[in-house]
Protein backbone atom coordinates (compact mmCIF):
# COMPACT_ATOMS: atom_id res chain seq x y z
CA UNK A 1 96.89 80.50 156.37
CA UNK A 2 99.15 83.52 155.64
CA UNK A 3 100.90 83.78 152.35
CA UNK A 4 104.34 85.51 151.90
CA UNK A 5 104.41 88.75 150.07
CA UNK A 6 107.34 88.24 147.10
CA UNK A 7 106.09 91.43 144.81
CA UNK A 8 109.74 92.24 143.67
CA UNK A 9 109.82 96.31 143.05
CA UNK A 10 110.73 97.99 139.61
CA UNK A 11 113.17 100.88 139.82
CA UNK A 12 115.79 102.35 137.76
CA UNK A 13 118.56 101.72 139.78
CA UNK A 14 119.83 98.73 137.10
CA UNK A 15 118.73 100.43 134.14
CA UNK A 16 122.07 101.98 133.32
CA UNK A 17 123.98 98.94 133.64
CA UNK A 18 120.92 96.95 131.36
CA UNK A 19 121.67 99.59 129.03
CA UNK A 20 125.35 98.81 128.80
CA UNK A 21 124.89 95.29 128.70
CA UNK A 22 122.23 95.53 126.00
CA UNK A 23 124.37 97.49 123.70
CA UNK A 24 126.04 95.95 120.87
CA UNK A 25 123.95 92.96 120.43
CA UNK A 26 122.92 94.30 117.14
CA UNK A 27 124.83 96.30 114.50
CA UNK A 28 125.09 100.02 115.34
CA UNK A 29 123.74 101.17 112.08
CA UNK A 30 120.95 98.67 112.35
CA UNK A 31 120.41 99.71 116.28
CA UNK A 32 120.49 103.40 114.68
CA UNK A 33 117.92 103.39 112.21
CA UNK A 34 115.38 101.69 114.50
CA UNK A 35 112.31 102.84 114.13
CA UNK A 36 112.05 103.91 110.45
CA UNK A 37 108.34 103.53 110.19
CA UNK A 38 105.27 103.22 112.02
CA UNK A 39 105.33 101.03 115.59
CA UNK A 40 102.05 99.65 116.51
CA UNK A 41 101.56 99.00 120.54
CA UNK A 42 98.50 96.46 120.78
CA UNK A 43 96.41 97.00 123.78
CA UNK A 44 94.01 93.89 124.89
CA UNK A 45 91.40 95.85 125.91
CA UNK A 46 88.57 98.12 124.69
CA UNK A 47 88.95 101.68 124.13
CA UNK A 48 88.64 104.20 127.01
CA UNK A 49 89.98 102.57 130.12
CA UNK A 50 93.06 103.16 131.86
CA UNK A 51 95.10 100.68 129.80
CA UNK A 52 94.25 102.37 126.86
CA UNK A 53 94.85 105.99 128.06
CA UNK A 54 97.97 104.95 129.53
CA UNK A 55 99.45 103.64 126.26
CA UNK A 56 98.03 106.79 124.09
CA UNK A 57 99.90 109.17 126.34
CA UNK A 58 103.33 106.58 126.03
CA UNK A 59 102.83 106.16 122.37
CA UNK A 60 102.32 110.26 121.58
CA UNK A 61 105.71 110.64 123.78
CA UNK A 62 107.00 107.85 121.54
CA UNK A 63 106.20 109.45 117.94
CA UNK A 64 107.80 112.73 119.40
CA UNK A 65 111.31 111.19 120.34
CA UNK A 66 111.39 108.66 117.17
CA UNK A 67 109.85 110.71 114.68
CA UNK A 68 107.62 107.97 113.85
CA UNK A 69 104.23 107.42 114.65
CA UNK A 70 103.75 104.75 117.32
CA UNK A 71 99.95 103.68 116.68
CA UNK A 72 97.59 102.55 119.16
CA UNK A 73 95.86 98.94 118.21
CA UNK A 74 92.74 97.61 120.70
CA UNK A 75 92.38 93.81 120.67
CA UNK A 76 90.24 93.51 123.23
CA UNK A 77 88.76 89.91 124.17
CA UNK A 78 89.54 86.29 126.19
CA UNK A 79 90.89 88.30 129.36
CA UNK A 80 93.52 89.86 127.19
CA UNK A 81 94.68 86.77 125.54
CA UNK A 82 93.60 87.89 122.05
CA UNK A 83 96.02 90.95 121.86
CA UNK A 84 98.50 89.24 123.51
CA UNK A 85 98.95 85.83 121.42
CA UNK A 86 98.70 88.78 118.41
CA UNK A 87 102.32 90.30 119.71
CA UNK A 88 103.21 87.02 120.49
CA UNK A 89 102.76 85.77 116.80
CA UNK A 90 104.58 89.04 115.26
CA UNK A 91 107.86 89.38 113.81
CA UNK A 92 110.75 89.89 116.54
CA UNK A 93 111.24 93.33 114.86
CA UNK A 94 110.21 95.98 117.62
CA UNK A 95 107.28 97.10 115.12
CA UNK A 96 104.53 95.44 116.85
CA UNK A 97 104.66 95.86 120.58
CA UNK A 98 102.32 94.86 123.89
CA UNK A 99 101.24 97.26 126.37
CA UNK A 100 101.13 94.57 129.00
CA UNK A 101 99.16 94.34 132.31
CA UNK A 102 99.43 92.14 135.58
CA UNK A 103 97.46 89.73 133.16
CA UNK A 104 100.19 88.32 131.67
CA UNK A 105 100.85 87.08 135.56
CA UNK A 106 97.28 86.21 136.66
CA UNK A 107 96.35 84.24 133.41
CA UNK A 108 99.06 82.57 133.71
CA UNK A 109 97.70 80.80 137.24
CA UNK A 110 93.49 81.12 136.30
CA UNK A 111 93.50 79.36 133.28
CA UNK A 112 94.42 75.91 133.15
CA UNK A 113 96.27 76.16 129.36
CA UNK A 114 97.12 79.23 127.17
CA UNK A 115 98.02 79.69 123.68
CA UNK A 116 101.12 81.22 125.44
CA UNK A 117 103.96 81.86 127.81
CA UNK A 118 104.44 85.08 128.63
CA UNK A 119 108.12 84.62 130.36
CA UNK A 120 108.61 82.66 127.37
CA UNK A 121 106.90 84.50 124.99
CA UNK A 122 107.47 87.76 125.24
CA UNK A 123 110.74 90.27 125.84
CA UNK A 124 110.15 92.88 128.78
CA UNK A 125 110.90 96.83 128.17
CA UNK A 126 109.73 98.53 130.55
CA UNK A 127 107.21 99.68 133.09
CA UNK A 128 105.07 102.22 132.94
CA UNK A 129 103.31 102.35 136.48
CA UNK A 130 102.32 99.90 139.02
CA UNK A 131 99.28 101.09 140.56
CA UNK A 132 98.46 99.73 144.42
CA UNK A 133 95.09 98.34 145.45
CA UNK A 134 93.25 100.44 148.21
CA UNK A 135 90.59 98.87 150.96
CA UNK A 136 87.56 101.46 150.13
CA UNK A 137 84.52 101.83 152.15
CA UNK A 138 81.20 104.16 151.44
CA UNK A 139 82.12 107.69 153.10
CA UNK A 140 79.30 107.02 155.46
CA UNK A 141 80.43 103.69 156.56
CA UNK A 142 81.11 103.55 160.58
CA UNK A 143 84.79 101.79 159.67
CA UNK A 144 87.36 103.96 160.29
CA UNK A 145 90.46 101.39 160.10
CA UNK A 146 91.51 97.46 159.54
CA UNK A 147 91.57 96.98 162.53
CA UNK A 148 87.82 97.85 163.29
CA UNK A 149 86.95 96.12 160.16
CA UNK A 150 88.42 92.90 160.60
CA UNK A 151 86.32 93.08 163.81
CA UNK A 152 83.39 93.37 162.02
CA UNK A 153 83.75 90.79 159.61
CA UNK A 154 84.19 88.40 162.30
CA UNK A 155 81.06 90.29 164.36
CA UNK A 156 78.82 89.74 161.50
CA UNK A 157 77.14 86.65 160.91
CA UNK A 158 77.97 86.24 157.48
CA UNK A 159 81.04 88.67 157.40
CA UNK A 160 81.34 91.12 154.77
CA UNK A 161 80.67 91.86 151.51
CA UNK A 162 83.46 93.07 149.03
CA UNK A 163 83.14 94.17 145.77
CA UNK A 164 85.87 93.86 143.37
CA UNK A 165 86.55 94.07 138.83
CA UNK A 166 86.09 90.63 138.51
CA UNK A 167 87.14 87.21 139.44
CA UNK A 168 90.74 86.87 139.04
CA UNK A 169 91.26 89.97 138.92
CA UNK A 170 94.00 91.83 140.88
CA UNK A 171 91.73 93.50 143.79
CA UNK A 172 89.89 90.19 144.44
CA UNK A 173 92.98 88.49 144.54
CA UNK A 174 94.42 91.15 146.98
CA UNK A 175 90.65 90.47 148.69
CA UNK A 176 92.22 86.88 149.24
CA UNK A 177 94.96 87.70 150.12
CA UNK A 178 93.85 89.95 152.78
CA UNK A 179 91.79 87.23 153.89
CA UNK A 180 94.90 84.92 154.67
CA UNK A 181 96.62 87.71 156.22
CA UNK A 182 94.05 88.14 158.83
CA UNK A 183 91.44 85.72 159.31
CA UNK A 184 88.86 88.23 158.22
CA UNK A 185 85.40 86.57 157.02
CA UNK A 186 84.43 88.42 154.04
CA UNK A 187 82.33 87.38 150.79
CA UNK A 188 83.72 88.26 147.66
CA UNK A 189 81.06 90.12 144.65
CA UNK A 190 82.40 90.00 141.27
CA UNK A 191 81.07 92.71 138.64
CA UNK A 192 82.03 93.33 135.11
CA UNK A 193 84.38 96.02 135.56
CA UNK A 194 85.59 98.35 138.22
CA UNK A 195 83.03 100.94 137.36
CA UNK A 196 80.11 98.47 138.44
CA UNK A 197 81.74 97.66 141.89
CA UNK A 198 82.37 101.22 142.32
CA UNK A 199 79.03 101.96 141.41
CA UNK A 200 77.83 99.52 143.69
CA UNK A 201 80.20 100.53 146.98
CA UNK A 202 78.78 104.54 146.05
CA UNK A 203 74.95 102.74 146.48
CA UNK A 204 76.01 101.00 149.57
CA UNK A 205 75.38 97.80 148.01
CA UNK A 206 78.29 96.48 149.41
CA UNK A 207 80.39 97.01 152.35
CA UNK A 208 83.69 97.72 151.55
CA UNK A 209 86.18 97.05 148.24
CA UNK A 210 89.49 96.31 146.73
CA UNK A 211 90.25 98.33 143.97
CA UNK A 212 92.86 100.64 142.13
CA UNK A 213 92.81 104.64 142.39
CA UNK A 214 91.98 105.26 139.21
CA UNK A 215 88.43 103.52 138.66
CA UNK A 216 87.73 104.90 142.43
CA UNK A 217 89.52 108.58 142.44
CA UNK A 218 86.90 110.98 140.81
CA UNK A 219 84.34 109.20 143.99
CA UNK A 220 87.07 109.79 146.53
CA UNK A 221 87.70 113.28 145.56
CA UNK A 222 83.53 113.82 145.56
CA UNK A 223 83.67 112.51 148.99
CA UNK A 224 81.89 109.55 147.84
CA UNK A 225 84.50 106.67 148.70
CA UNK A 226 86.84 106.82 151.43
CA UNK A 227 90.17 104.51 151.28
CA UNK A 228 91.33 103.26 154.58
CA UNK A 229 94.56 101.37 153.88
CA UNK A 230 96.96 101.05 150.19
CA UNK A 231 98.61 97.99 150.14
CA UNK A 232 101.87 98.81 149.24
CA UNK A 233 105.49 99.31 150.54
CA UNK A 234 105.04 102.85 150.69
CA UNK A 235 102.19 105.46 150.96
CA UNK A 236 101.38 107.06 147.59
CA UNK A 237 102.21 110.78 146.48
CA UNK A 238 98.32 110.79 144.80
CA UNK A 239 97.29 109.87 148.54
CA UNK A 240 99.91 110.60 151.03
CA UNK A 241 97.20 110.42 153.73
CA UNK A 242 96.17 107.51 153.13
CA UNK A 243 98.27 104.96 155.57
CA UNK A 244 99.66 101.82 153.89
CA UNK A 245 98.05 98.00 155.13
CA UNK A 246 101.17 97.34 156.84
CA UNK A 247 101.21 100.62 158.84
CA UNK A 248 98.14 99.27 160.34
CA UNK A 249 99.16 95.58 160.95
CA UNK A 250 98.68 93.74 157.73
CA UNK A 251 102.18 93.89 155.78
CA UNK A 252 100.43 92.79 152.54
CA UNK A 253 101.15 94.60 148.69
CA UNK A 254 98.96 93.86 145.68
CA UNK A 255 99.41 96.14 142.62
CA UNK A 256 97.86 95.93 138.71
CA UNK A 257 100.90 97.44 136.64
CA UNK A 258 101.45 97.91 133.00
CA UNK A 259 103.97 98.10 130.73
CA UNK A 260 105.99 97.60 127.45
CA UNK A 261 106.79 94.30 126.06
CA UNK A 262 107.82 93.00 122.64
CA UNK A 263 107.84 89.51 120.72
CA UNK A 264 110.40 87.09 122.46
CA UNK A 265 113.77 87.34 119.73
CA UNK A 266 113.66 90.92 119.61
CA UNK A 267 117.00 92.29 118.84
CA UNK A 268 118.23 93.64 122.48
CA UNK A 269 119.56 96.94 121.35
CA UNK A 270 116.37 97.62 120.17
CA UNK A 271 114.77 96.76 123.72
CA UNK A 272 117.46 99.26 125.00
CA UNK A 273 117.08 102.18 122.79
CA UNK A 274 112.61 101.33 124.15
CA UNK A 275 113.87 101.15 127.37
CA UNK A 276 116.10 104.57 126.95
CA UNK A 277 113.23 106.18 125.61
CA UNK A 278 110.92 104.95 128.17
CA UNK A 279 112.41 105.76 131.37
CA UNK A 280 113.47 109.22 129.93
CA UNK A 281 109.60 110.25 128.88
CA UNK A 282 108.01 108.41 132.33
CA UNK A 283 110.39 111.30 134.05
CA UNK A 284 109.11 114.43 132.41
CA UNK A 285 107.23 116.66 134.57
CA UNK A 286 104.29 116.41 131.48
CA UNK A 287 104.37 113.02 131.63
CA UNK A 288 104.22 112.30 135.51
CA UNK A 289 101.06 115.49 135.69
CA UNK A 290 99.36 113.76 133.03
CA UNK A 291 99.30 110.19 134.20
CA UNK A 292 98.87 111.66 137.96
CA UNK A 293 95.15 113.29 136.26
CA UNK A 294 93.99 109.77 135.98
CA UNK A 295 95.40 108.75 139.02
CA UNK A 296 98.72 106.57 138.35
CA UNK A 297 101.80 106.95 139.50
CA UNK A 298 104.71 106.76 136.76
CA UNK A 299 107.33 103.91 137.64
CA UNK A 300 109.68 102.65 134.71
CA UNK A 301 112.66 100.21 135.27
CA UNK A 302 114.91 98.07 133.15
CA UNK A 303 113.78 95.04 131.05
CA UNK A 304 116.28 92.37 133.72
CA UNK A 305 113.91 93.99 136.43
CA UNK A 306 110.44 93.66 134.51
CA UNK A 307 111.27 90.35 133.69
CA UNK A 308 112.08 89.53 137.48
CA UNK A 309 108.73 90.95 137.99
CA UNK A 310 106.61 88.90 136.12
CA UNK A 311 107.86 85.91 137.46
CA UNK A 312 107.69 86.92 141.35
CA UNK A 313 104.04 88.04 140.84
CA UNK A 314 103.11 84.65 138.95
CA UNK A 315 104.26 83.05 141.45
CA UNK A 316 102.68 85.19 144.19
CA UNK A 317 99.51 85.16 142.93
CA UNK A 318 99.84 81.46 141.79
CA UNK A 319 100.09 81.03 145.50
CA UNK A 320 96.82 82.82 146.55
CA UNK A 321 94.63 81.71 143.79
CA UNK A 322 95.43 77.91 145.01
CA UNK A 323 95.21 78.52 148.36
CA UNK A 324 91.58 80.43 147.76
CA UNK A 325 90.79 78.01 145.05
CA UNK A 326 90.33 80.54 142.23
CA UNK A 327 90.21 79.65 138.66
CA UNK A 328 89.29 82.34 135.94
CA UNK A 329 85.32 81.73 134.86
């Protein structure tokens, strides 16, 4: 069964006009003074991991255009449902906001009822990158291509393994969904965390896996890990090399992303002057070297197109999980 690929990009190219639109929906003075103290940005996991790093390096650029300090809050726990029903629950004030991941997507279609709805719930600002899923193998593996590993997974009596973050997450989701796309008979591993399936493809415990550059860069550049296909639109700038999954026959994209949201009801000229703030800092040369170090790709847009986002990749992913029959453990 093949599933259609509706991942709706994020670029800037409506930004101005959100801007214009947003503008006057509160009072200019009010608009004006925003922020005029601190601006916490929960993040629903633990210290330490991308997420995390990701919305440091936002919330430093943050303090330096505001002049406030915009402080970062973990609430790690229930596959990012705890920090997320906690921005949910604040005041519509742009004090408390969410750095928000393809979560608020995927929970949506694992988990049969949440405390939530995040196209309800919660007001879009902005991206901050959209990071592709690579097919990885062991440097030492004899596949070169797709196209020789599909072969193999239908060669081998059992098919292959593939190791992935989790179930439900992104990269075993794009597993599935690579699956549908080409018949291939592969058996999905779920670890906790990308650093155990990495750990695991390095040993050679597993054949081949879906994951994200940054768990998997610091292995590639070692010559560890090799990366055979990205699925996305386009190859990336961190991996120009590195042909994309419909180069070689399997027009497929799967991407984790994060970004800004706020409490649904927050005032939209406040989302704007986020927004204005946002796309400017994603574009500094500091900015884009510093996120590229960890192996992400900078991609901002306006809050119409992150909303339009969500929704395609719910129902994208709502698509695969049913057709593969996954539900979140």
């Amino acid at each position: 069964m093949r599933i259609q690929n509706t991942t709706m990009a994020c670029t800037r190219r409506a930004a101005a006009a959100a801007l214009l639109a947003l503008a006057g929906a509160l009072p200019p003075a009010q608009a004006a003074d925003y922020p005029d103290k601190p601006v916490r940005i929960i993040v629903p996991y633990a210290p330490g991991g991308g997420a995390d790093t990701a919305a440091r390096a936002i919330g430093q650029r943050l303090t330096e255009v505001f002049g406030q300090s915009f402080i970062v809050e973990n609430k790690a726990g229930a596959s990012t449902q705890t920090g997320t029903l906690a921005v949910v629950r604040a005041a519509p004030d742009g004090y408390t906001l969410l750095l928000g991941t393809a979560n608020l997507a995927t929970n949506a279609v694992l988990f049969d009822k949440l405390p939530y709805d995040a196209q309800r719930d919660l007001a879009p600002i902005s991206l901050i990158t959209k990071a592709p899923v690579y097919v990885v193998v062991h440097a030492e593996s004899p596949l070169k291509d797709l196209k020789g590993l599909i072969a193999q997974t239908r060669s081998t009596k059992d098919g292959l393994s593939y190791g992935t973050a989790g179930n439900g997450s992104i990269p075993h989701l794009a597993g599935e969904l690579f699956r549908a796309n080409t018949d291939a008979r592969l058996l999905h591993v779920p670890y906790k965390g990308s650093s155990e399936a990495v750990a695991a493809l390095v040993g050679k415990q597993i054949d081949l896996s879906f994951d994200n550059l940054p768990p998997t860069n610091s292995m590639i550049k070692a010559g560890k890990l090799r990366p055979l296909a990205v699925a996305a639109a386009r190859r990336s700038a961190l991996l120009p090399d590195v042909p994309t999954t419909g180069e070689l026959g399997v027009p497929m994209e799967a991407s984790s992303w994060w970004g800004l949201l706020a409490p649904a009801g927050t005032p939209p000229a406040i989302l704007a002057r986020l927004n204005k703030a946002m796309v400017e800092a994603l574009a500094t040369p500091q900015m884009r070297e510093h996120l590229a170090r960890l192996g992400i790709e900078p991609e901002s847009c306006s809050p119409a197109e992150f909303t339009a986002l969500i929704k395609a990749e719910t129902e994208k992913w709502g698509r695969v999980a049913k057709s593969a029959n996954v539900k979140a453990d």
